[in-house]
PDB file of N, CA and C in Angstrom:
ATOM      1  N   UNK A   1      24.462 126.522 151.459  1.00  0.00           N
ATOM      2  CA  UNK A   1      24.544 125.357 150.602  1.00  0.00           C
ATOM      3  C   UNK A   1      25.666 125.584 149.591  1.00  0.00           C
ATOM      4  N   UNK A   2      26.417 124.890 149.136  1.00  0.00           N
ATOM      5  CA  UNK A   2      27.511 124.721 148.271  1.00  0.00           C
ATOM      6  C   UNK A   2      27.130 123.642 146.910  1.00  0.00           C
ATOM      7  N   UNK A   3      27.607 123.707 146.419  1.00  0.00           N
ATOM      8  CA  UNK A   3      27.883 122.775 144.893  1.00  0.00           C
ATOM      9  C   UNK A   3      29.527 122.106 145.299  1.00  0.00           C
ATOM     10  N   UNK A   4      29.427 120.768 145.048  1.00  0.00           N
ATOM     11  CA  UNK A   4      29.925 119.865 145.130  1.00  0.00           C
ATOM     12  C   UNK A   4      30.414 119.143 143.803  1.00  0.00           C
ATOM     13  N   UNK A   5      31.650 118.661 143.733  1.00  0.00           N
ATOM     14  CA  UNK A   5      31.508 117.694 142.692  1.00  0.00           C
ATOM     15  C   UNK A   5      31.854 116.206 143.258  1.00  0.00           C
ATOM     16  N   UNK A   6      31.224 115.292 142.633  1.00  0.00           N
ATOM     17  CA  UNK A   6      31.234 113.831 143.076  1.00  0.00           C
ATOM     18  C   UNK A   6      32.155 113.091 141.622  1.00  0.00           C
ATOM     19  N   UNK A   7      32.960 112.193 141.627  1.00  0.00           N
ATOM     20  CA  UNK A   7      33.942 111.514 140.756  1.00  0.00           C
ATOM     21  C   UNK A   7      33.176 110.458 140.506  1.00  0.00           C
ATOM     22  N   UNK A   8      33.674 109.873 139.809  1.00  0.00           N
ATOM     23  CA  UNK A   8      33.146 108.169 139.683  1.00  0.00           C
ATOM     24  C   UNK A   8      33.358 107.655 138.633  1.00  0.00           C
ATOM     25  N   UNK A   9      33.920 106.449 138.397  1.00  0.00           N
ATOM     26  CA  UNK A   9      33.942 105.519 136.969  1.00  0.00           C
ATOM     27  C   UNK A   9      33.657 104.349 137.580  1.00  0.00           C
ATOM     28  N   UNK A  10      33.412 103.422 136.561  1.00  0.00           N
ATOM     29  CA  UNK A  10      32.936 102.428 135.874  1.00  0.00           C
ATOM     30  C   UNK A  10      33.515 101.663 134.817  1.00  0.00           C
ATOM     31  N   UNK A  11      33.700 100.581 134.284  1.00  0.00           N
ATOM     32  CA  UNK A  11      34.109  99.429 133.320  1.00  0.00           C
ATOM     33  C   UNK A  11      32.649  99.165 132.631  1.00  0.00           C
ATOM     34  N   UNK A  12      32.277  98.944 131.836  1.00  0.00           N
ATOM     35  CA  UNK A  12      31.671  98.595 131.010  1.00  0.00           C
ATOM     36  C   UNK A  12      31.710  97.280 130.390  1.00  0.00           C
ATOM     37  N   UNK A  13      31.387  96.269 130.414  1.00  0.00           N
ATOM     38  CA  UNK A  13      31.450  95.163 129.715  1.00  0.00           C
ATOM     39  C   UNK A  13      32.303  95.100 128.061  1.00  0.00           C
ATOM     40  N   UNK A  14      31.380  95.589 127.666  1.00  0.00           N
ATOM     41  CA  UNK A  14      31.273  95.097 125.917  1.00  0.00           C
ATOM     42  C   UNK A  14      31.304  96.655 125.772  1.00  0.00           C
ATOM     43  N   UNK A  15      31.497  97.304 124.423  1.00  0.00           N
ATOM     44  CA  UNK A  15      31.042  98.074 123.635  1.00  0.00           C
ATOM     45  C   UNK A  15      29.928  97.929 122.998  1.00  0.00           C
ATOM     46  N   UNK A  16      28.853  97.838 123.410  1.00  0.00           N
ATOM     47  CA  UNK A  16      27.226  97.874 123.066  1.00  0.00           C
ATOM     48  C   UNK A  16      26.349  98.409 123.817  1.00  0.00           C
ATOM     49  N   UNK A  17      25.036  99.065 123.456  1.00  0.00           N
ATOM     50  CA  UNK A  17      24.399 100.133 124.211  1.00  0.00           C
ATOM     51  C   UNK A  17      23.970  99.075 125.654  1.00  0.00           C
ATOM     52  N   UNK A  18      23.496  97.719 125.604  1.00  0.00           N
ATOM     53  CA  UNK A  18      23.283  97.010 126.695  1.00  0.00           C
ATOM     54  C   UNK A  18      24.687  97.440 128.019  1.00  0.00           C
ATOM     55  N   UNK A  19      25.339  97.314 127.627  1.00  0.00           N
ATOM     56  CA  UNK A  19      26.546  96.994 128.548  1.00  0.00           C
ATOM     57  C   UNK A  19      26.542  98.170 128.513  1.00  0.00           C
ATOM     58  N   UNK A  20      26.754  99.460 128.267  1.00  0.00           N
ATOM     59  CA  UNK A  20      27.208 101.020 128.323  1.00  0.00           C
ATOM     60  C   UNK A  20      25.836 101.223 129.031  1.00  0.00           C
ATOM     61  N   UNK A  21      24.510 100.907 129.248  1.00  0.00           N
ATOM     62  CA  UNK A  21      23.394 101.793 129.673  1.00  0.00           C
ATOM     63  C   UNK A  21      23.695 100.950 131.259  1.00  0.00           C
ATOM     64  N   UNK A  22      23.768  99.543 131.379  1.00  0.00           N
ATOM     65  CA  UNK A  22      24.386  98.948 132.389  1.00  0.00           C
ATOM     66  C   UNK A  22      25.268  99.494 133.640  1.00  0.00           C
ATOM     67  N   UNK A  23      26.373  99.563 132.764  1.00  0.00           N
ATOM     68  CA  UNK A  23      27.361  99.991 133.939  1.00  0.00           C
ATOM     69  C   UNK A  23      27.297 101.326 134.201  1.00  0.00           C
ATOM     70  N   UNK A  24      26.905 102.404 133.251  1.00  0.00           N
ATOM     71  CA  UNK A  24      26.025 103.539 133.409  1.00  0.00           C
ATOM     72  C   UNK A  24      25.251 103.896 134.487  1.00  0.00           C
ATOM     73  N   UNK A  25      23.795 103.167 134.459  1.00  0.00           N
ATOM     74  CA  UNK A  25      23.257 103.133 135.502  1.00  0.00           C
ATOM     75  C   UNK A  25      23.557 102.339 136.720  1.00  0.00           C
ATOM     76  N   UNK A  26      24.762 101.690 136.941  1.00  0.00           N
ATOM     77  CA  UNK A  26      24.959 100.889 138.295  1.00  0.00           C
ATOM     78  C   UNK A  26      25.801 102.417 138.463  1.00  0.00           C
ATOM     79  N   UNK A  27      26.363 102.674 138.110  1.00  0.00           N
ATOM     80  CA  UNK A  27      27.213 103.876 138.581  1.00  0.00           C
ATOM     81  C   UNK A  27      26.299 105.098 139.154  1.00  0.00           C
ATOM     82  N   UNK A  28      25.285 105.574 138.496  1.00  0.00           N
ATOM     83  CA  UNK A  28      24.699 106.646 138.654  1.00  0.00           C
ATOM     84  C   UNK A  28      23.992 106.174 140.362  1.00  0.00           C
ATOM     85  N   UNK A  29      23.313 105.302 140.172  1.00  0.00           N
ATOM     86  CA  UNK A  29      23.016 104.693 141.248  1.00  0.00           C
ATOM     87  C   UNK A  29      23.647 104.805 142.150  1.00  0.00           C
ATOM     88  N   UNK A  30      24.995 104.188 142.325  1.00  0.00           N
ATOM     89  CA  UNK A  30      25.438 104.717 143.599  1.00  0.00           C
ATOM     90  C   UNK A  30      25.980 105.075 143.728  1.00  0.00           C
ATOM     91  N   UNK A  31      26.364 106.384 143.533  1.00  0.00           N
ATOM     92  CA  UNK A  31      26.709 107.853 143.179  1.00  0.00           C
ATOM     93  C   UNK A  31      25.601 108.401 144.185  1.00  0.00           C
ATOM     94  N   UNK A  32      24.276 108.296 144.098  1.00  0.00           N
ATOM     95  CA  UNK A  32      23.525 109.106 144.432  1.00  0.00           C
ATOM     96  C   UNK A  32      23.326 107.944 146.072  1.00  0.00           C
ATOM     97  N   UNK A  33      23.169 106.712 145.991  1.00  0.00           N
ATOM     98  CA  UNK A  33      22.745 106.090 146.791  1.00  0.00           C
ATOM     99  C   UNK A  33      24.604 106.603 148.427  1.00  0.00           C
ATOM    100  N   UNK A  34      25.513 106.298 147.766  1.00  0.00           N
ATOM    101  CA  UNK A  34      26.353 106.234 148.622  1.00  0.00           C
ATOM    102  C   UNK A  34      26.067 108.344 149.090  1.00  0.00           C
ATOM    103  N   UNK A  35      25.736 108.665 148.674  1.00  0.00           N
ATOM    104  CA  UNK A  35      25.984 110.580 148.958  1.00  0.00           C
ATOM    105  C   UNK A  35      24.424 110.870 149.184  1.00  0.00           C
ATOM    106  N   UNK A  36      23.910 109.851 149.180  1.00  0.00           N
ATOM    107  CA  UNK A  36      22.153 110.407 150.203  1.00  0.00           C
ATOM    108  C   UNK A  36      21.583 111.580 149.164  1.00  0.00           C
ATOM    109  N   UNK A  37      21.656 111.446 148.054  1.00  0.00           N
ATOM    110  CA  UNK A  37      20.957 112.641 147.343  1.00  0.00           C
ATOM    111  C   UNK A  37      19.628 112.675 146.496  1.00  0.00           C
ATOM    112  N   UNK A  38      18.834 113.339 146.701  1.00  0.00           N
ATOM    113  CA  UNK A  38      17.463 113.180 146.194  1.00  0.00           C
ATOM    114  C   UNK A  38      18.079 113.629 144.594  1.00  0.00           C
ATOM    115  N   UNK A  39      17.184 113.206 143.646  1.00  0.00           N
ATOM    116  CA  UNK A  39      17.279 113.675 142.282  1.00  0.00           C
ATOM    117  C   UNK A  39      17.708 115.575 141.949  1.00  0.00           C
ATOM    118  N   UNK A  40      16.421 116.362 142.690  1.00  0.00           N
ATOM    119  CA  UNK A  40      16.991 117.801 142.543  1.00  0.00           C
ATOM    120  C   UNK A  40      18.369 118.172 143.007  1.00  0.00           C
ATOM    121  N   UNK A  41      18.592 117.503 143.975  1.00  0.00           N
ATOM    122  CA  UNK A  41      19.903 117.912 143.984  1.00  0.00           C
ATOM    123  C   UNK A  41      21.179 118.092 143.442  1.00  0.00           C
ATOM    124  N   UNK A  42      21.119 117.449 142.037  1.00  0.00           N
ATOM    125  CA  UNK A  42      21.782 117.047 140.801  1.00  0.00           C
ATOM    126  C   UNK A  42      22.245 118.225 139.840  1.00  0.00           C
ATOM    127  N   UNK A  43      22.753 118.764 139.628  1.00  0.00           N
ATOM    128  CA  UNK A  43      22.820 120.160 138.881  1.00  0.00           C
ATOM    129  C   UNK A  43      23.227 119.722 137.838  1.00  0.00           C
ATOM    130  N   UNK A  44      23.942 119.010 137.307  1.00  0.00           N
ATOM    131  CA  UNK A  44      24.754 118.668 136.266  1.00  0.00           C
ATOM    132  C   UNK A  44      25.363 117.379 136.250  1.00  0.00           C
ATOM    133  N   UNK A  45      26.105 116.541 135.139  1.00  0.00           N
ATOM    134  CA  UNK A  45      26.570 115.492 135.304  1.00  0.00           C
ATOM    135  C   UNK A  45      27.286 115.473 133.740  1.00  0.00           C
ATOM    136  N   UNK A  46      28.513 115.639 133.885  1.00  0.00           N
ATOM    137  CA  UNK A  46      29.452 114.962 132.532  1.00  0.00           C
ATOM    138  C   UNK A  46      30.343 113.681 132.720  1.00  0.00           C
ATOM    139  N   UNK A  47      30.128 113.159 131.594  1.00  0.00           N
ATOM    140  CA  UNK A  47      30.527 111.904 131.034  1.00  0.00           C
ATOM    141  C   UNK A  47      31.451 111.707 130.635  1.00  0.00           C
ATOM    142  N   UNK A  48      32.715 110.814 130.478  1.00  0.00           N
ATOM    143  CA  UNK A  48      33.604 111.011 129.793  1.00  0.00           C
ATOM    144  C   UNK A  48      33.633 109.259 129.450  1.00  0.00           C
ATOM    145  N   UNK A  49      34.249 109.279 127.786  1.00  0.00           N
ATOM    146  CA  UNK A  49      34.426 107.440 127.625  1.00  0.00           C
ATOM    147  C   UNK A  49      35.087 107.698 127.123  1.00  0.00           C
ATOM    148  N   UNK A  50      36.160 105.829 127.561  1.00  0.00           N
ATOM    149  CA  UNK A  50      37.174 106.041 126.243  1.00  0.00           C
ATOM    150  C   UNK A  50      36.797 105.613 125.162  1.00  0.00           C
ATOM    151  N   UNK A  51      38.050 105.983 124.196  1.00  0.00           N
ATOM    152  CA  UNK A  51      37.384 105.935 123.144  1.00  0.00           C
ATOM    153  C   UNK A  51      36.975 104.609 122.582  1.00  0.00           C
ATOM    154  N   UNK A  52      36.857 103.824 123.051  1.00  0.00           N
ATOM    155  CA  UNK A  52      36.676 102.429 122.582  1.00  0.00           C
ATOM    156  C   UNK A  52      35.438 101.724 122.624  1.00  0.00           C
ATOM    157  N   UNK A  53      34.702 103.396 123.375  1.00  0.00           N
ATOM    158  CA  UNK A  53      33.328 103.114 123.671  1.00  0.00           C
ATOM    159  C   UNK A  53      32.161 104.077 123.034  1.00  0.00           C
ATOM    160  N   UNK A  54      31.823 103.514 121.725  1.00  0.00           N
ATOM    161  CA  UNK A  54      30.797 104.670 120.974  1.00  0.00           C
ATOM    162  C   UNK A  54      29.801 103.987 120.899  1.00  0.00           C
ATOM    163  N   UNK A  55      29.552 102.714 121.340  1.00  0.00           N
ATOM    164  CA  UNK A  55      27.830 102.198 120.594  1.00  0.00           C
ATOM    165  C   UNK A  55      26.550 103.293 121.612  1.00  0.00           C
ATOM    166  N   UNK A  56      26.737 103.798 122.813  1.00  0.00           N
ATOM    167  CA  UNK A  56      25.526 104.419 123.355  1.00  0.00           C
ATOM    168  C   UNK A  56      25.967 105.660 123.857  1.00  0.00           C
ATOM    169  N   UNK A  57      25.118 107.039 124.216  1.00  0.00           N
ATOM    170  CA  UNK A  57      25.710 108.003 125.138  1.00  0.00           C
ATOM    171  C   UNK A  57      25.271 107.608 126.313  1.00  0.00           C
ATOM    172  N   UNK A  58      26.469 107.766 127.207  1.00  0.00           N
ATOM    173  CA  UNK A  58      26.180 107.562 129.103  1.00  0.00           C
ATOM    174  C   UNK A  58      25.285 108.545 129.093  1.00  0.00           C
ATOM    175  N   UNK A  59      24.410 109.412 128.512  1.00  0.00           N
ATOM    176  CA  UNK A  59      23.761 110.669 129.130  1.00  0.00           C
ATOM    177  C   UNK A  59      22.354 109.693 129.080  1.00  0.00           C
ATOM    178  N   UNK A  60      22.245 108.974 127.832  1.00  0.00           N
ATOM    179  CA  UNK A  60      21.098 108.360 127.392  1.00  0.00           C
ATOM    180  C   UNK A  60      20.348 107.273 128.390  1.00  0.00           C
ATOM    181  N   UNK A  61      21.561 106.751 128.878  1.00  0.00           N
ATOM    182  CA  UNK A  61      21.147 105.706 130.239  1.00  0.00           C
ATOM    183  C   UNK A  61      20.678 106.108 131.524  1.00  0.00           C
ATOM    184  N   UNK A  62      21.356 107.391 131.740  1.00  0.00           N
ATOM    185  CA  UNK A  62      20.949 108.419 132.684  1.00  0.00           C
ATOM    186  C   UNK A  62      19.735 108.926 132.859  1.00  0.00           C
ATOM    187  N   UNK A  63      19.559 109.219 131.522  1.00  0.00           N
ATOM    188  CA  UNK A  63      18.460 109.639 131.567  1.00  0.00           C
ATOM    189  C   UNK A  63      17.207 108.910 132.268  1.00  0.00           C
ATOM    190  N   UNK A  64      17.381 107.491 131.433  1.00  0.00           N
ATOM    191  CA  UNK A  64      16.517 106.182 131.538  1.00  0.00           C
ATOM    192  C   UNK A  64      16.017 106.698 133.146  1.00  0.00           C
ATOM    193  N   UNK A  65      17.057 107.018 133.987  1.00  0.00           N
ATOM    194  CA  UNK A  65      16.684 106.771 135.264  1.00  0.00           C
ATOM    195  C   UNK A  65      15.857 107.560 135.828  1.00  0.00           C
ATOM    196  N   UNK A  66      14.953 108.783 135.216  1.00  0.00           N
ATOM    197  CA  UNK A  66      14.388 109.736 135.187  1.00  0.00           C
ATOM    198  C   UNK A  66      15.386 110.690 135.954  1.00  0.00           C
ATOM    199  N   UNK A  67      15.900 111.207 135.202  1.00  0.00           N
ATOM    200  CA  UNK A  67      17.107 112.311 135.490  1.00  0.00           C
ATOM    201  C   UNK A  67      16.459 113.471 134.067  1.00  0.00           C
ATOM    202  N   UNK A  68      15.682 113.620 133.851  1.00  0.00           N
ATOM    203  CA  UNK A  68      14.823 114.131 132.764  1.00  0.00           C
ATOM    204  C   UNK A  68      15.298 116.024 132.752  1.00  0.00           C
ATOM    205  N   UNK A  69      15.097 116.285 133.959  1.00  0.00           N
ATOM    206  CA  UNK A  69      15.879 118.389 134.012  1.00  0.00           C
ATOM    207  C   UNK A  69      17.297 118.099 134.609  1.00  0.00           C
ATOM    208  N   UNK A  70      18.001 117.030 134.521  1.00  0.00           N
ATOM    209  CA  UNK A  70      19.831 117.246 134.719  1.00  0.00           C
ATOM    210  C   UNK A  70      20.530 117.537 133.588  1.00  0.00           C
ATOM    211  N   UNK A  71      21.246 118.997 132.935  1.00  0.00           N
ATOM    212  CA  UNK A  71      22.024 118.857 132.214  1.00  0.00           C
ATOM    213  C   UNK A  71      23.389 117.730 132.098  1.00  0.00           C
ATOM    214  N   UNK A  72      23.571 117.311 130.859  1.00  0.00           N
ATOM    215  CA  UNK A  72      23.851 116.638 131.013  1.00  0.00           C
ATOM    216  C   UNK A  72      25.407 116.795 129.256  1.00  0.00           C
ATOM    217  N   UNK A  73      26.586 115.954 129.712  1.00  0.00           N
ATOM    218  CA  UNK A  73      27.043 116.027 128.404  1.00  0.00           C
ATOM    219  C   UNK A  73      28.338 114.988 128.215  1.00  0.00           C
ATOM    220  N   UNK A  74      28.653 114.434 127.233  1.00  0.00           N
ATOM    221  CA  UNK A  74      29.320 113.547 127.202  1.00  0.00           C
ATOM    222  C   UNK A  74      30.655 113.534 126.143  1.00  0.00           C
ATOM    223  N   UNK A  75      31.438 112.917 126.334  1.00  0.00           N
ATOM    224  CA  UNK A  75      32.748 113.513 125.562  1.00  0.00           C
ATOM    225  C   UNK A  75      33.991 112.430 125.143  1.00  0.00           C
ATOM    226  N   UNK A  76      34.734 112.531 124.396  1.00  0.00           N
ATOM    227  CA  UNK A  76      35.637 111.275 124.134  1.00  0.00           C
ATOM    228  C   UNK A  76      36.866 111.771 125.538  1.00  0.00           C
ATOM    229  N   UNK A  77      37.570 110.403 125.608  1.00  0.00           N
ATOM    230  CA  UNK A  77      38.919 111.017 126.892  1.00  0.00           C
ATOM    231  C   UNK A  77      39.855 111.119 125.630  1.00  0.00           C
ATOM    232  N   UNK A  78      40.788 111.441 125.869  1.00  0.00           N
ATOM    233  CA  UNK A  78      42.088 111.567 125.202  1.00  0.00           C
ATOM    234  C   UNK A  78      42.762 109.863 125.629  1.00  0.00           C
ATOM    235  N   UNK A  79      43.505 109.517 124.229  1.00  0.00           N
ATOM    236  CA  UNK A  79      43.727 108.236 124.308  1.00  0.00           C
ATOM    237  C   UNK A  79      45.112 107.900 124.457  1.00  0.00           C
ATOM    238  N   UNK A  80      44.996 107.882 126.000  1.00  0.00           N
ATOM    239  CA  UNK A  80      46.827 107.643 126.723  1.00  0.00           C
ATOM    240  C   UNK A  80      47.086 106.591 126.528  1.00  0.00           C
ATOM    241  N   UNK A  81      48.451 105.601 126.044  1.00  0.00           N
ATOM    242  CA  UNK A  81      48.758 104.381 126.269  1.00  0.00           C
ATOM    243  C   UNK A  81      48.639 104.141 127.587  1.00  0.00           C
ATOM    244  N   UNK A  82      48.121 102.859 127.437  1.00  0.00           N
ATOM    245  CA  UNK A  82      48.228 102.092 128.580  1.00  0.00           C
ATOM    246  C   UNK A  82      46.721 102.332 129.387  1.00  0.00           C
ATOM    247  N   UNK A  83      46.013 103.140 128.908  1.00  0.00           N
ATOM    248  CA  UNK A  83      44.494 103.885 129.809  1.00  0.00           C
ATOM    249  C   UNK A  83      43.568 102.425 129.983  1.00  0.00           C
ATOM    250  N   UNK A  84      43.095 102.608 131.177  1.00  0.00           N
ATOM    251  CA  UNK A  84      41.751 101.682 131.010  1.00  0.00           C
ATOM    252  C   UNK A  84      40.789 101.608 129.966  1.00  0.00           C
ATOM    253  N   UNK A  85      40.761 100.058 129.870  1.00  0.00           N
ATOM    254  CA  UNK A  85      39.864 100.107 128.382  1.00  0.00           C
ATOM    255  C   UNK A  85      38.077  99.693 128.887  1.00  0.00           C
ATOM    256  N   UNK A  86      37.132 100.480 128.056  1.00  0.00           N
ATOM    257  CA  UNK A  86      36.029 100.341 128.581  1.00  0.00           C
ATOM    258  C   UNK A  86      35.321 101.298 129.336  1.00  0.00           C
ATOM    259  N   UNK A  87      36.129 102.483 130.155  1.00  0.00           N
ATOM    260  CA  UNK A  87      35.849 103.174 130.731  1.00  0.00           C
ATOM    261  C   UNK A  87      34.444 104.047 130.825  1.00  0.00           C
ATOM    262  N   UNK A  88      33.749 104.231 131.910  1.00  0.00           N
ATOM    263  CA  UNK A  88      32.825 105.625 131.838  1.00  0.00           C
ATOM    264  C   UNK A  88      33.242 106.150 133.030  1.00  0.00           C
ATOM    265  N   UNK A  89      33.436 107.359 132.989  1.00  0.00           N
ATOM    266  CA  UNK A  89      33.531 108.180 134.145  1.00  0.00           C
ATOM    267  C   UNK A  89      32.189 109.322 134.267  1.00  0.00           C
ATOM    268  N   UNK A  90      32.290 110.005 135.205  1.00  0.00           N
ATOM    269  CA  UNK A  90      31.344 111.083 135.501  1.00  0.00           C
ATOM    270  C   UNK A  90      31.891 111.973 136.722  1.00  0.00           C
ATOM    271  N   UNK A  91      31.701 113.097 136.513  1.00  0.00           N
ATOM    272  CA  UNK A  91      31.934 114.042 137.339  1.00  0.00           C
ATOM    273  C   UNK A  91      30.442 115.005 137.525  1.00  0.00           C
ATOM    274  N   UNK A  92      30.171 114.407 138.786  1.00  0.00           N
ATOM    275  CA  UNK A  92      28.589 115.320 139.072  1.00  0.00           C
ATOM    276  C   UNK A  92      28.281 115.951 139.859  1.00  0.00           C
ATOM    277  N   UNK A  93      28.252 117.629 139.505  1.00  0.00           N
ATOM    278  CA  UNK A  93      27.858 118.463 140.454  1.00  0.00           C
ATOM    279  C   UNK A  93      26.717 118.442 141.171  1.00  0.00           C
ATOM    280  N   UNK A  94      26.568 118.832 142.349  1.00  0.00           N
ATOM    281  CA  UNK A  94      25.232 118.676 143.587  1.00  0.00           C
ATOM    282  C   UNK A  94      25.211 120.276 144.357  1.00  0.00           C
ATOM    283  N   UNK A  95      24.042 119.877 144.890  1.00  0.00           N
ATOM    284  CA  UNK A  95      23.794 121.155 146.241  1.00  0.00           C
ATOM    285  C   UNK A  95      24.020 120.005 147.193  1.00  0.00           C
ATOM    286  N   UNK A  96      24.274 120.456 148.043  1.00  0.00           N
ATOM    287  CA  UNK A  96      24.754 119.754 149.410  1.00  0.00           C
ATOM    288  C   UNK A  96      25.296 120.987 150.397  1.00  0.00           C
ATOM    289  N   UNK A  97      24.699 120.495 151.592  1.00  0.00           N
ATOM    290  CA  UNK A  97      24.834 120.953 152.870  1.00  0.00           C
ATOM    291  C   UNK A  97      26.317 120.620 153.215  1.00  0.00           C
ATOM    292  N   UNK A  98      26.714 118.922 152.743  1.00  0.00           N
ATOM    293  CA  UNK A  98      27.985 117.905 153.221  1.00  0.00           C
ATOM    294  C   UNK A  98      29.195 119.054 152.867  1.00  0.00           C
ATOM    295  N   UNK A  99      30.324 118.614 153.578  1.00  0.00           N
ATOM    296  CA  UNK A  99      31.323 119.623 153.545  1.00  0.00           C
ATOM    297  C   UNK A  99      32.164 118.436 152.263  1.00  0.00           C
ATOM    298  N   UNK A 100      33.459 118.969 151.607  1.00  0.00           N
ATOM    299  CA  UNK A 100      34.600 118.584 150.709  1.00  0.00           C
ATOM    300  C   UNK A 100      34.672 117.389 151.295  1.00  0.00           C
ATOM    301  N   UNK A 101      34.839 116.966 152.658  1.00  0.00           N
ATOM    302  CA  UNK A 101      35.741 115.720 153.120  1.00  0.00           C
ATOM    303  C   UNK A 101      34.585 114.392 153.441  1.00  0.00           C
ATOM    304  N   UNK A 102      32.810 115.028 152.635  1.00  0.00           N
ATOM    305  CA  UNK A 102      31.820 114.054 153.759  1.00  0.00           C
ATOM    306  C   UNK A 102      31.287 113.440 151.868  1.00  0.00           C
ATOM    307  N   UNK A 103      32.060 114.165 150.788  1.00  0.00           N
ATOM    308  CA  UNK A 103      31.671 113.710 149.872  1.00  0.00           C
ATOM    309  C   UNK A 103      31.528 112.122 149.244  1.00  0.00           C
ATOM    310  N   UNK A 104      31.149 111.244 148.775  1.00  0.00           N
ATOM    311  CA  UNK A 104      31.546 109.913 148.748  1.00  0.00           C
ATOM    312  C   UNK A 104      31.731 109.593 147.386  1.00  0.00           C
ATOM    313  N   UNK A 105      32.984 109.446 146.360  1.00  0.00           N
ATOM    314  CA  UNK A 105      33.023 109.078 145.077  1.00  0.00           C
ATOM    315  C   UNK A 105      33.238 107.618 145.084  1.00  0.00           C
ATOM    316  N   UNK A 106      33.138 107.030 143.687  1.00  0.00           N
ATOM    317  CA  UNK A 106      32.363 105.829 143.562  1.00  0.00           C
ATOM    318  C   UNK A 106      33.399 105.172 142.706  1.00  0.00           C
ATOM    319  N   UNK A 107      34.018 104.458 142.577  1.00  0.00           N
ATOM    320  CA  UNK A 107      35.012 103.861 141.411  1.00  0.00           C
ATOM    321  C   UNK A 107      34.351 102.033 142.119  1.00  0.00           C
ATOM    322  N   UNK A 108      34.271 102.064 140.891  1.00  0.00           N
ATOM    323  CA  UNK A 108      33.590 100.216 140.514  1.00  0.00           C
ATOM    324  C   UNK A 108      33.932  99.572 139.753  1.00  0.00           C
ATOM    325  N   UNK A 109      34.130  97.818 139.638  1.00  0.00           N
ATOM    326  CA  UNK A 109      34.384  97.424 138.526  1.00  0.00           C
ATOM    327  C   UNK A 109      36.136  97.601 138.069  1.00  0.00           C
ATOM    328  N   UNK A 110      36.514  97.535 137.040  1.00  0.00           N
ATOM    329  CA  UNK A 110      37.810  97.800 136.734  1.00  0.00           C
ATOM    330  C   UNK A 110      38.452  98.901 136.915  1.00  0.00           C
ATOM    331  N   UNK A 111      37.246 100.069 137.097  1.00  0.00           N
ATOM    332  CA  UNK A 111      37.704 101.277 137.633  1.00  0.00           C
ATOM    333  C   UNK A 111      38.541 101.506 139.249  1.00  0.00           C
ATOM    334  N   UNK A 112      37.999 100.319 139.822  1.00  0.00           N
ATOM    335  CA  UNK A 112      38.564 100.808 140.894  1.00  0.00           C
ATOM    336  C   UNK A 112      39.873 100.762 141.162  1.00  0.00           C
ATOM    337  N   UNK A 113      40.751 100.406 140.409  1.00  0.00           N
ATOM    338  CA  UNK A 113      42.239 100.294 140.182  1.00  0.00           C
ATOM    339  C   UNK A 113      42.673 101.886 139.612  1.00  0.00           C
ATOM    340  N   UNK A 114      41.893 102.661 139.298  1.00  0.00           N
ATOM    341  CA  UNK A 114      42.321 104.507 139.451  1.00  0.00           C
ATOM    342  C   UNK A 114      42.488 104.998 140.600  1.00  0.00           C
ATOM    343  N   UNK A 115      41.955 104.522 141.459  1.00  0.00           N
ATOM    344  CA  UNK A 115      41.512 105.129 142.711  1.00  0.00           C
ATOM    345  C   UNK A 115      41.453 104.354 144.142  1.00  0.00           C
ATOM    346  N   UNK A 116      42.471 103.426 144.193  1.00  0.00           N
ATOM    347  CA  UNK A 116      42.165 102.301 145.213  1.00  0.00           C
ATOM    348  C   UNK A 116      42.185 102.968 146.589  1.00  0.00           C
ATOM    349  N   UNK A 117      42.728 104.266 146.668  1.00  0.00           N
ATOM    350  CA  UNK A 117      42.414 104.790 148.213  1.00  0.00           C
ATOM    351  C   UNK A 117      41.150 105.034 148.198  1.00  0.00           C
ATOM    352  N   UNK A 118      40.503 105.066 147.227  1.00  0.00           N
ATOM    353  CA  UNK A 118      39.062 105.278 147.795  1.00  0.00           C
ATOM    354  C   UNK A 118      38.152 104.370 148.038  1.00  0.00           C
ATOM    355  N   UNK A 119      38.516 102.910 147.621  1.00  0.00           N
ATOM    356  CA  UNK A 119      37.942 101.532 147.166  1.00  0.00           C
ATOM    357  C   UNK A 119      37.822 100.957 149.042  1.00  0.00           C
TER     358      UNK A 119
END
């Protein structure tokens, strides 16, 4: 078994905990739904927002989802001109059997303009 990391962002509506626990949990969701992973399999999960986004922590919405023993931690991005505004990202380590190339990352929403080969 190996540890994996899975990518993924998200757009966020608004800057308010509604809209941040929102696009939060549509993300976490299928994150786990597109990569077939039961909850233990979860080792970890960091957060990253820009900065334009402080009303909630992405860890807090996560949680919501009973993710209750996933460490978990969240952090400002560095604020590049021109960066997507709204952003949540996550980078989440797993156990998995799946090899590097069977991994499935998730870009949604306005995010998916980071990453359109993967869209």
């Amino acid at each position: 078994m190996s540890v994996r990391g899975i990518r993924g962002a998200i757009t966020a509506e608004n800057n308010d905990k509604d809209s941040i626990f929102v696009a939060t949990q549509e993300l976490v969701r299928q994150v786990i739904v597109a990569n077939q992973l039961a909850t233990e399999d979860i080792c970890s999960i960091i957060f990253t927002v820009t900065q334009d986004l402080d009303a909630a922590f992405p860890a807090t919405a996560a949680r919501a989802l009973g993710l209750d023993l996933v460490p978990m931690i969240c952090s400002y991005e560095i604020a590049v001109p021109g960066s997507l505004p709204r952003c949540i990202r996550l980078l989440m380590h797993v156990n998995t059997e799946k090899k590097q190339d069977e991994i499935v990352h998730v870009y949604l929403k306005g995010a998916r303009s980071l990453r359109p080969d993967l869209v």
